[in-house]
C-alpha atoms as a PDB file:
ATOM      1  CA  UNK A   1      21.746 -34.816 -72.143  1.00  0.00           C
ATOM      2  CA  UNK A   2      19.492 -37.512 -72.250  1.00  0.00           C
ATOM      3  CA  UNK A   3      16.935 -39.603 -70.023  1.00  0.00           C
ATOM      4  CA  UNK A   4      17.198 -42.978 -68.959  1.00  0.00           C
ATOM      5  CA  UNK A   5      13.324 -43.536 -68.042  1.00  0.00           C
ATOM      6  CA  UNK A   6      10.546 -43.157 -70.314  1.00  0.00           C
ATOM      7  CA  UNK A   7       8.956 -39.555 -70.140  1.00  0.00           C
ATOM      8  CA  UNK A   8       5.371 -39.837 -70.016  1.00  0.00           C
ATOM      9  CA  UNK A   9       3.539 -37.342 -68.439  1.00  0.00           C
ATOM     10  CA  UNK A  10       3.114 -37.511 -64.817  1.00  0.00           C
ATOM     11  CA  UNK A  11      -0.349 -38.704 -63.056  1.00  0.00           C
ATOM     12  CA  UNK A  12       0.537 -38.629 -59.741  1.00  0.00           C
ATOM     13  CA  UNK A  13       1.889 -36.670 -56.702  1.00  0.00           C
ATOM     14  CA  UNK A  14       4.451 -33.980 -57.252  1.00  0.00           C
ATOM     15  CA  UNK A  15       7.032 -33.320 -59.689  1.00  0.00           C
ATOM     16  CA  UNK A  16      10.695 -33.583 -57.459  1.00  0.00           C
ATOM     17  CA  UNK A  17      13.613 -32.612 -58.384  1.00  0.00           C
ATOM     18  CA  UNK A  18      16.847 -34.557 -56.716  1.00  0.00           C
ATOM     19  CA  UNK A  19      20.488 -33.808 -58.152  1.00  0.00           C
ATOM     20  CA  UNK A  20      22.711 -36.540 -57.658  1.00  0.00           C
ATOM     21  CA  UNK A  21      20.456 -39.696 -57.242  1.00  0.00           C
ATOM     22  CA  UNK A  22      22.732 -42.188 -58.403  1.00  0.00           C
ATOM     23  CA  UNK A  23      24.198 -42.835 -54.553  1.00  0.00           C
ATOM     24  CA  UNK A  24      24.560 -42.235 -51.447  1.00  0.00           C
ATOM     25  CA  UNK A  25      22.184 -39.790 -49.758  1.00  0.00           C
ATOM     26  CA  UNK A  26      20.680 -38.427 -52.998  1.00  0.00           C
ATOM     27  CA  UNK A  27      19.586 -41.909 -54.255  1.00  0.00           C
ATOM     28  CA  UNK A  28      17.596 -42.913 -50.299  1.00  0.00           C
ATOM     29  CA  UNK A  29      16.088 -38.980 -50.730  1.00  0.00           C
ATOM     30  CA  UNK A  30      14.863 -39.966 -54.111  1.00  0.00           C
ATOM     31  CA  UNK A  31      13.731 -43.203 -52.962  1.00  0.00           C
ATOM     32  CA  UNK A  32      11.387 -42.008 -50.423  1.00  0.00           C
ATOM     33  CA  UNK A  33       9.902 -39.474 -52.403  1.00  0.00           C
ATOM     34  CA  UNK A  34       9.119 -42.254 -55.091  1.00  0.00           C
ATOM     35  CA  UNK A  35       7.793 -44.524 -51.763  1.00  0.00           C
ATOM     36  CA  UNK A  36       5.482 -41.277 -51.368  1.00  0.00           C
ATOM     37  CA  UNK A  37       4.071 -41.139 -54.625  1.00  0.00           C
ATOM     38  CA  UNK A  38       6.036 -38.501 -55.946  1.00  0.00           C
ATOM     39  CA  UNK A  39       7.455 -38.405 -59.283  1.00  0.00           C
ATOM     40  CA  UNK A  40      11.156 -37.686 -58.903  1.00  0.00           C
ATOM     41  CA  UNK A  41      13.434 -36.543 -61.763  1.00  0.00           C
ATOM     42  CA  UNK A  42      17.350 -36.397 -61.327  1.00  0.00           C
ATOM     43  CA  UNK A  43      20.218 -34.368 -62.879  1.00  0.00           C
ATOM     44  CA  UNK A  44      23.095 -36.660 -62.568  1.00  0.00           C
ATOM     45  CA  UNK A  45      26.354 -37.255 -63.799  1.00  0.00           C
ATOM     46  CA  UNK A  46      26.203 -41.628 -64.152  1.00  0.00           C
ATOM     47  CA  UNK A  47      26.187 -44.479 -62.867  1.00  0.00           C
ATOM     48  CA  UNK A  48      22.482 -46.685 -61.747  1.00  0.00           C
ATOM     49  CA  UNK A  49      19.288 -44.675 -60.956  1.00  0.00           C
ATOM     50  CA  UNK A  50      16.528 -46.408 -58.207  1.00  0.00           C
ATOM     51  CA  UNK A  51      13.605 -47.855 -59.518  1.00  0.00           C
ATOM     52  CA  UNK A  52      11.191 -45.138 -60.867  1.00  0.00           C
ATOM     53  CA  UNK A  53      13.351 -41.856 -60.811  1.00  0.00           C
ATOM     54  CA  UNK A  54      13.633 -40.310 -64.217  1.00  0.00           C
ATOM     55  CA  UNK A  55      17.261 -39.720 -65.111  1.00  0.00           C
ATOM     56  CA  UNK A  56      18.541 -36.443 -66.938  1.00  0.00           C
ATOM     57  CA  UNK A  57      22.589 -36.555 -67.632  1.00  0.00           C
ATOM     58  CA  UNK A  58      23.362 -32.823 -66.887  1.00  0.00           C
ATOM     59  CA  UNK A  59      26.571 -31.381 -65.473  1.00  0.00           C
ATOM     60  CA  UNK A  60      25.756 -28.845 -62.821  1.00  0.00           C
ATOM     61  CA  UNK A  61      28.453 -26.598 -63.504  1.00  0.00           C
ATOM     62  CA  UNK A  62      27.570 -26.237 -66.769  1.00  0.00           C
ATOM     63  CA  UNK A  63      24.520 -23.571 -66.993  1.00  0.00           C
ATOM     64  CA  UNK A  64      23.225 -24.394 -70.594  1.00  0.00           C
ATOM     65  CA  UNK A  65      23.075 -27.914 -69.503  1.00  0.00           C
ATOM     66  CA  UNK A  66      21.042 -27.341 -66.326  1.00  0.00           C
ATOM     67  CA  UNK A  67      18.902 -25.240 -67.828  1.00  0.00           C
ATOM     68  CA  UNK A  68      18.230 -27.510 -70.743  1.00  0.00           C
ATOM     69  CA  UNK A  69      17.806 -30.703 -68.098  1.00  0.00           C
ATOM     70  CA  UNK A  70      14.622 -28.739 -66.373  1.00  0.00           C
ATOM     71  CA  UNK A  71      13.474 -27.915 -69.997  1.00  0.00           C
ATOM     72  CA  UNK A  72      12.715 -31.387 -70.515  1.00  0.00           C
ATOM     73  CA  UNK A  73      11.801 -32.186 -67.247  1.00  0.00           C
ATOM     74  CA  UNK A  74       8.898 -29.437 -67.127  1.00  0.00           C
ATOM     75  CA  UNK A  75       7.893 -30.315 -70.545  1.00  0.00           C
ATOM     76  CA  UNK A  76       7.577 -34.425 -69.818  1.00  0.00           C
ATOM     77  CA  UNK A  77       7.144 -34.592 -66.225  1.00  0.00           C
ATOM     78  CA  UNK A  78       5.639 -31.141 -65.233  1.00  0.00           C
ATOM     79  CA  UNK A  79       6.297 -27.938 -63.680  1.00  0.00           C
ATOM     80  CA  UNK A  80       9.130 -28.683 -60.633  1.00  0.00           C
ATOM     81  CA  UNK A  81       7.360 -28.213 -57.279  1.00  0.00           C
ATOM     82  CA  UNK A  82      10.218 -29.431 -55.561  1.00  0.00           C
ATOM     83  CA  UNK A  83      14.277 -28.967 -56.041  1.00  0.00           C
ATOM     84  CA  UNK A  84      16.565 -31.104 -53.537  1.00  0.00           C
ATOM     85  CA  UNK A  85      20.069 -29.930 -54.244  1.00  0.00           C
ATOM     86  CA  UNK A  86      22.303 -32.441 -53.250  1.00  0.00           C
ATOM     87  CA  UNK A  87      24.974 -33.092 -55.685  1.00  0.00           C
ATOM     88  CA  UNK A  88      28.212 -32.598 -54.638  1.00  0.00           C
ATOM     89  CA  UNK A  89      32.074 -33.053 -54.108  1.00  0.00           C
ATOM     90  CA  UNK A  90      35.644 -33.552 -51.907  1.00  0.00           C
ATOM     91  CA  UNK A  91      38.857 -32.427 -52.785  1.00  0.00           C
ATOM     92  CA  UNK A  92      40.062 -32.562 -49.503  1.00  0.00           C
ATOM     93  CA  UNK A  93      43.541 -31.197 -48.794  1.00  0.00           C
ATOM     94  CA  UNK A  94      45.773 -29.639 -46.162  1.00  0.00           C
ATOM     95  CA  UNK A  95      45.029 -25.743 -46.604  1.00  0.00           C
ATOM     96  CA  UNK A  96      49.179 -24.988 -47.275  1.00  0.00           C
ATOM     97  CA  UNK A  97      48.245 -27.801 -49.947  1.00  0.00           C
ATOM     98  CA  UNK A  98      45.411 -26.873 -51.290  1.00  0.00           C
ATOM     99  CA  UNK A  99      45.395 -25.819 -54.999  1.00  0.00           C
ATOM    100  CA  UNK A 100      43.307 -22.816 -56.198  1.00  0.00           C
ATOM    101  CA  UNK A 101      41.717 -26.124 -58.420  1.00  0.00           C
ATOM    102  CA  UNK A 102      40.887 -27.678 -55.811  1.00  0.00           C
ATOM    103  CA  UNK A 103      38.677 -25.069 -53.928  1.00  0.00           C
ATOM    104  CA  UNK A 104      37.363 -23.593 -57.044  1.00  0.00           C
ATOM    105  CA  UNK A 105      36.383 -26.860 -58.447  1.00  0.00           C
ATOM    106  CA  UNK A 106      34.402 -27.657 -55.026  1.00  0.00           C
ATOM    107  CA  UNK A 107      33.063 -24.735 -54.988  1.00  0.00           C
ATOM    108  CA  UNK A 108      31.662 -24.682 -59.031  1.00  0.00           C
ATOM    109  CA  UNK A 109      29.996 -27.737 -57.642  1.00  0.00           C
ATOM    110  CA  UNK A 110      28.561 -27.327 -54.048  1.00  0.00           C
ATOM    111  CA  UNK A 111      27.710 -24.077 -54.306  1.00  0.00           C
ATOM    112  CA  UNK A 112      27.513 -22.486 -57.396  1.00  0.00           C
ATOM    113  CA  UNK A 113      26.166 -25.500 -58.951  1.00  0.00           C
ATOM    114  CA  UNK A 114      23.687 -25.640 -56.401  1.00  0.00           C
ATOM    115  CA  UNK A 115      22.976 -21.568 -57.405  1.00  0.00           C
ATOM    116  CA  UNK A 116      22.326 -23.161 -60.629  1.00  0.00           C
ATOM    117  CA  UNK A 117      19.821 -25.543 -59.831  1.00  0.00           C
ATOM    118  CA  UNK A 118      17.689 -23.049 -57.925  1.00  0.00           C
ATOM    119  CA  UNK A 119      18.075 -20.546 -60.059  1.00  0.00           C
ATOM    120  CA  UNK A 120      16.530 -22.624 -62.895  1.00  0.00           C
ATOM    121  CA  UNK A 121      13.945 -24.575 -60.251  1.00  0.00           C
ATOM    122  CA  UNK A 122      13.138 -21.019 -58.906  1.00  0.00           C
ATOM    123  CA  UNK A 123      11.132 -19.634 -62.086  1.00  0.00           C
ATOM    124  CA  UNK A 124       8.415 -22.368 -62.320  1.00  0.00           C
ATOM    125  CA  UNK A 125       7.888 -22.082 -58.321  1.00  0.00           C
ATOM    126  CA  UNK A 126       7.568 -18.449 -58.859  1.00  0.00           C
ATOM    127  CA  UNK A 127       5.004 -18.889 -61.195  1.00  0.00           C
ATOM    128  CA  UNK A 128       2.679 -21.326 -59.021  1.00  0.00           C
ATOM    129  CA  UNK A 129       3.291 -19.316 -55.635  1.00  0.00           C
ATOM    130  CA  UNK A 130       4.448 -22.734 -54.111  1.00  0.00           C
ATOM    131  CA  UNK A 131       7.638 -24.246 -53.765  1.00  0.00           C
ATOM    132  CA  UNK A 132      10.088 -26.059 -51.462  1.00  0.00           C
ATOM    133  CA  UNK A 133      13.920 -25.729 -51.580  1.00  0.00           C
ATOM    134  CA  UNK A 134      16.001 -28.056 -50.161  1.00  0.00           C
ATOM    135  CA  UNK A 135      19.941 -27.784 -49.788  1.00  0.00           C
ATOM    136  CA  UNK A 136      22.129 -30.292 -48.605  1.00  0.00           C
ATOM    137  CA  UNK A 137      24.617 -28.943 -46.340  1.00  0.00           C
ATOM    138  CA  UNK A 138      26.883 -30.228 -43.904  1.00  0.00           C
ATOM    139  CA  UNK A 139      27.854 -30.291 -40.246  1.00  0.00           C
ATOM    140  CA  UNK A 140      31.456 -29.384 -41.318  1.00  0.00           C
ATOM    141  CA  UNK A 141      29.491 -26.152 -43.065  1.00  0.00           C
ATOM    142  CA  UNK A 142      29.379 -24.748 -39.159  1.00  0.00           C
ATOM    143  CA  UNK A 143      31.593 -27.123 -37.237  1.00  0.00           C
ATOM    144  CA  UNK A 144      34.463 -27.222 -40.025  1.00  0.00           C
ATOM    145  CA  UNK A 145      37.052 -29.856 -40.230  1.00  0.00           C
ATOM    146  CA  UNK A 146      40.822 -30.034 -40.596  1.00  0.00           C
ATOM    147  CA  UNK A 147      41.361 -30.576 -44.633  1.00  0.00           C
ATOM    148  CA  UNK A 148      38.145 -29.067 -45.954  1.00  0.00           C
ATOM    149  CA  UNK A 149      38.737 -25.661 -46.166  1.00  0.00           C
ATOM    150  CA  UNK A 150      36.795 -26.142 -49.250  1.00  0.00           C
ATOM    151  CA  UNK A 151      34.190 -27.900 -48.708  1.00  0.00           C
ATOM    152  CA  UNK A 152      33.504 -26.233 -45.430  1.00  0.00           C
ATOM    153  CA  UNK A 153      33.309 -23.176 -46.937  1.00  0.00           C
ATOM    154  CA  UNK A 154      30.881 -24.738 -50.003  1.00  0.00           C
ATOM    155  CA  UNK A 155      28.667 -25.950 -47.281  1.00  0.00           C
ATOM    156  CA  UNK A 156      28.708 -22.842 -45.119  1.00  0.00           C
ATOM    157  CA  UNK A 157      27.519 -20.688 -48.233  1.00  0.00           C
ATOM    158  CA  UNK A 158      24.361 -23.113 -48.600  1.00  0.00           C
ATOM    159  CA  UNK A 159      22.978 -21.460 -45.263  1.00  0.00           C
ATOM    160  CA  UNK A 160      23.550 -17.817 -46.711  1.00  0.00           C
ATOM    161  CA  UNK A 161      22.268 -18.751 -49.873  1.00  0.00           C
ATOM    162  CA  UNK A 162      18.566 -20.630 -48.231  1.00  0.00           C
ATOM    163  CA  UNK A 163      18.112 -17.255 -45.811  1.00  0.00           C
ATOM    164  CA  UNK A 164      17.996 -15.209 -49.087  1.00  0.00           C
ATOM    165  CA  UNK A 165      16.204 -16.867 -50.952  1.00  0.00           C
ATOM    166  CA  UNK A 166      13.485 -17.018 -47.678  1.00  0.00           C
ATOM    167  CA  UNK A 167      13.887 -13.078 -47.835  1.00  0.00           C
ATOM    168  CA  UNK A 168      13.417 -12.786 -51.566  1.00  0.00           C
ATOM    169  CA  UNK A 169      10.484 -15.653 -52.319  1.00  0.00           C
ATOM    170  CA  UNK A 170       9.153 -16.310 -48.910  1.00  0.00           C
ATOM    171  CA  UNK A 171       5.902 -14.252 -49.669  1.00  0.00           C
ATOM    172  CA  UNK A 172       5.422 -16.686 -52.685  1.00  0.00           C
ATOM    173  CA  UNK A 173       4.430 -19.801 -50.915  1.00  0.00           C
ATOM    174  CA  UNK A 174       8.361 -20.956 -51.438  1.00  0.00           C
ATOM    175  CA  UNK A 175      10.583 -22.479 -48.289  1.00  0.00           C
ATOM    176  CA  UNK A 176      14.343 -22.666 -48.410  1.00  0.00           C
ATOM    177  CA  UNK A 177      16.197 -24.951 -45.927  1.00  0.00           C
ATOM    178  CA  UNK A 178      19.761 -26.488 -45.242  1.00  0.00           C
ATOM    179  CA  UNK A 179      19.869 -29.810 -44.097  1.00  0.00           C
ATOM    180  CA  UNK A 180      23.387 -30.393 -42.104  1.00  0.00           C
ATOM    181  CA  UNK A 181      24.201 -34.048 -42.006  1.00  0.00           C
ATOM    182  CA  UNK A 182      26.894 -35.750 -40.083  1.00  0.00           C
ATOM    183  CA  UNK A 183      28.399 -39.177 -40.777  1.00  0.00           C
ATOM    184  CA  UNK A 184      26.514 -41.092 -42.509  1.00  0.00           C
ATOM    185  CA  UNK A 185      26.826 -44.679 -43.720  1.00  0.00           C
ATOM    186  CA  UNK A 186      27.881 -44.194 -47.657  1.00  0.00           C
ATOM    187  CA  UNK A 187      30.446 -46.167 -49.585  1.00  0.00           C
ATOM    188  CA  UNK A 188      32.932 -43.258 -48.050  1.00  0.00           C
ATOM    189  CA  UNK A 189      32.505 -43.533 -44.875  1.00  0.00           C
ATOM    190  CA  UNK A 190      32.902 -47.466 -45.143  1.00  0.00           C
ATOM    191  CA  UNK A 191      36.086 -47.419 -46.660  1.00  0.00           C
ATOM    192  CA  UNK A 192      37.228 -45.429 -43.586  1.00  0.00           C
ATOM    193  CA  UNK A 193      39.683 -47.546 -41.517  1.00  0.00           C
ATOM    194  CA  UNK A 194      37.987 -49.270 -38.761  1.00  0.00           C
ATOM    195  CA  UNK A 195      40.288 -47.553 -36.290  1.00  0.00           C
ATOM    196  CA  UNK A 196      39.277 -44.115 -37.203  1.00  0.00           C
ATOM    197  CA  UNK A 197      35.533 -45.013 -37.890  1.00  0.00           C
ATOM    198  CA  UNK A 198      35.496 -46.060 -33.820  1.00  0.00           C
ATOM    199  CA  UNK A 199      37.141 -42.308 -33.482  1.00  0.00           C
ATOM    200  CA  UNK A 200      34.358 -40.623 -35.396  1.00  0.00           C
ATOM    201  CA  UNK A 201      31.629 -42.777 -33.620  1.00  0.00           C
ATOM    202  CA  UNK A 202      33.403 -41.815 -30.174  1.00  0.00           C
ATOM    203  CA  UNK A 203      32.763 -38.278 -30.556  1.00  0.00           C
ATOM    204  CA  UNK A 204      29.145 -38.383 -31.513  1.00  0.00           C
ATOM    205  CA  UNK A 205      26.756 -38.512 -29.063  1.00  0.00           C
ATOM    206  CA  UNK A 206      24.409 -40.541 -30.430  1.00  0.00           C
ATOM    207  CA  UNK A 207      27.543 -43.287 -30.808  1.00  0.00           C
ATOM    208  CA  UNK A 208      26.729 -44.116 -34.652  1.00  0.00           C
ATOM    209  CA  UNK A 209      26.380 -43.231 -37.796  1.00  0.00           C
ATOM    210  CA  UNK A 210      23.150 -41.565 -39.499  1.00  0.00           C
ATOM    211  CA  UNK A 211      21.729 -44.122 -42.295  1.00  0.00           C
ATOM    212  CA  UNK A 212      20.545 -42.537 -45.385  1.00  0.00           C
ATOM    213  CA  UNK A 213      17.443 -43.011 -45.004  1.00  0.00           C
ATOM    214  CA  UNK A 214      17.456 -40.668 -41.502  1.00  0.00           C
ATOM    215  CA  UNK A 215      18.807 -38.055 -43.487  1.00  0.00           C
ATOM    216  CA  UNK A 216      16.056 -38.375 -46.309  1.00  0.00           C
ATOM    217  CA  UNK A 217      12.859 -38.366 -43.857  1.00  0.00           C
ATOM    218  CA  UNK A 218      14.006 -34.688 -42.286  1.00  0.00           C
ATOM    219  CA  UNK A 219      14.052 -33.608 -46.516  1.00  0.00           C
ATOM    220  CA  UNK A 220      11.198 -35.230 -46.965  1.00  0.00           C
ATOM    221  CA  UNK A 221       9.519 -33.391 -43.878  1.00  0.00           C
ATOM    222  CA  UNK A 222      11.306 -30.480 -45.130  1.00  0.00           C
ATOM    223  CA  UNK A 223       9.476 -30.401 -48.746  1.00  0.00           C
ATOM    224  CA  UNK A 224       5.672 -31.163 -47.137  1.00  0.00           C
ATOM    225  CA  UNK A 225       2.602 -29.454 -46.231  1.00  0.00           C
ATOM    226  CA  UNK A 226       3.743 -29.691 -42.970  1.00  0.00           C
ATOM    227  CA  UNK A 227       6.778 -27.632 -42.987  1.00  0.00           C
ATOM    228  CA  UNK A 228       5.146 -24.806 -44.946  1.00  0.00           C
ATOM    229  CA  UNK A 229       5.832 -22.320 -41.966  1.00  0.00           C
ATOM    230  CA  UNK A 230       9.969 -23.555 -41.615  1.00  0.00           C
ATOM    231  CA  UNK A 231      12.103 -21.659 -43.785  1.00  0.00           C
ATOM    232  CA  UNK A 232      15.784 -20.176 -43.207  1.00  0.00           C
ATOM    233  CA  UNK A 233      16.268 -23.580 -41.063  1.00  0.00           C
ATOM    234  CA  UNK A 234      19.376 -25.117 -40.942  1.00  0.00           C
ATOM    235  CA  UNK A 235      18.192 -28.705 -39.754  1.00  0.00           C
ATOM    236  CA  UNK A 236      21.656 -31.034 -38.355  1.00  0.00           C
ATOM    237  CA  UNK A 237      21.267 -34.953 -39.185  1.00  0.00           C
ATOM    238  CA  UNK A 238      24.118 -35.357 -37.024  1.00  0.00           C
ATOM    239  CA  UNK A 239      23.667 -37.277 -33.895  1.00  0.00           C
ATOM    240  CA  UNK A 240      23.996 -34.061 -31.861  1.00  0.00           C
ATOM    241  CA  UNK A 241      27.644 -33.909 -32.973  1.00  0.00           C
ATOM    242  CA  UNK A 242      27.555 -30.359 -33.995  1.00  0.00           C
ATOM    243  CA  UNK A 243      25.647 -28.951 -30.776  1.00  0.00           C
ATOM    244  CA  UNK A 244      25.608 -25.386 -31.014  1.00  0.00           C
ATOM    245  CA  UNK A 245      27.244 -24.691 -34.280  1.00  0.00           C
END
């Protein structure tokens, strides 16, 4: 494990936790909270961190390493007021395909990685009586999609998982929420054929593609003063393509 930001102590705003900064929707989440004055710590596996976030090499299935990773954060940055679990990954397959690897290995990741995190994030919050969770689901999590028996079901879990922890910690000044994106413009999502990009687009209503950025001002909303009274939420990013799920 090591850091790839100096760790002075923090003088400003909160201490925010984001797993997986290095792209995609986890780097424009940490972004914003760094725009905000936050300071923003990552656990993340490689690759270039945004300006300002304060990097922290850390498997999340591995528990010794997560636990260590919050270690130094706490001890350099401060105590964790906010966790964004984000991290995550595809194996997609057919379901007469798919290997027990390839569903276990999604779900050591999306889910019980994610247990990880909040275990770990949870003790500190505990402490302070204040906290916000923030999980990064899906809109396959409740509207599922052909090949991702896996990570449907990773995603899915995340919603059990934030109503819990609302039940067990809610009395502690601590929220727990799911936000369920849709499509959303990433590096994967490019690399889509244009044909089936127009077939995606066609069946949202909103006739696009979330940015990034949409999806990191409802987790920003999510971890303020001003969503202190939301918690077991799942919140969809989606364009209204999941309606009722």
């Amino acid at each position: 494990m090591s850091t790839t930001s100096p760790t002075e102590p923090a003088t400003r705003g909160r201490v925010v936790v984001v797993t997986g900064a290095a792209r995609g929707i986890g780097r424009s989440i940490a972004e914003r909270f760094v725009a905000a004055g936050d300071t923003v710590a990552t656990l993340y596996r490689g690759g270039e961190l945004p300006d300002g976030v304060h990097g922290f090499v850390a498997d999340v299935t591995d528990t010794a390493a997560v636990d260590a990773a919050f270690t130094q954060i706490e001890s350099t940055l401060g105590p964790v007021e906010v966790l964004v679990a984000n991290a995550g990954v595809t194996r997609d397959q057919l379901l007469m395909r798919m290997s027990d690897e390839e569903f276990t290995t999604v779900l050591d990741v999306n889910l019980t990685g994610t247990f990880r995190c909040v275990r770990r994030a949870s003790k500190g919050m505990i402490r302070a009586r204040k906290g916000r969770i923030v999980l990064v689901g899906s809109v396959v999590g409740l509207y599922g999609g052909p090949g991702q028996v896996n990570y449907s079901s990773s995603k899915a879990a995340l919603v059990g998982m934030a109503r819990s922890i609302t039940r067990e910690l809610g009395a502690r000044g601590i929220t727990a929420n799911v936000v369920a994106p849709g499509f959303v413009e990433t590096d994967m999502t490019a690399a889509l054929p244009e044909k089936t990009q127009a077939e995606y687009k066609a069946s949202i209503p909103a006739g696009r593609f979330a940015t990034a950025d949409e999806v990191a001002g409802v987790v920003e909303f999510l971890a303020s003063d001003a969503a202190a009274y939301v918690s077991g939420a799942v919140l969809p990013v989606d364009g209204g393509l999941g309606m009722g799920h």
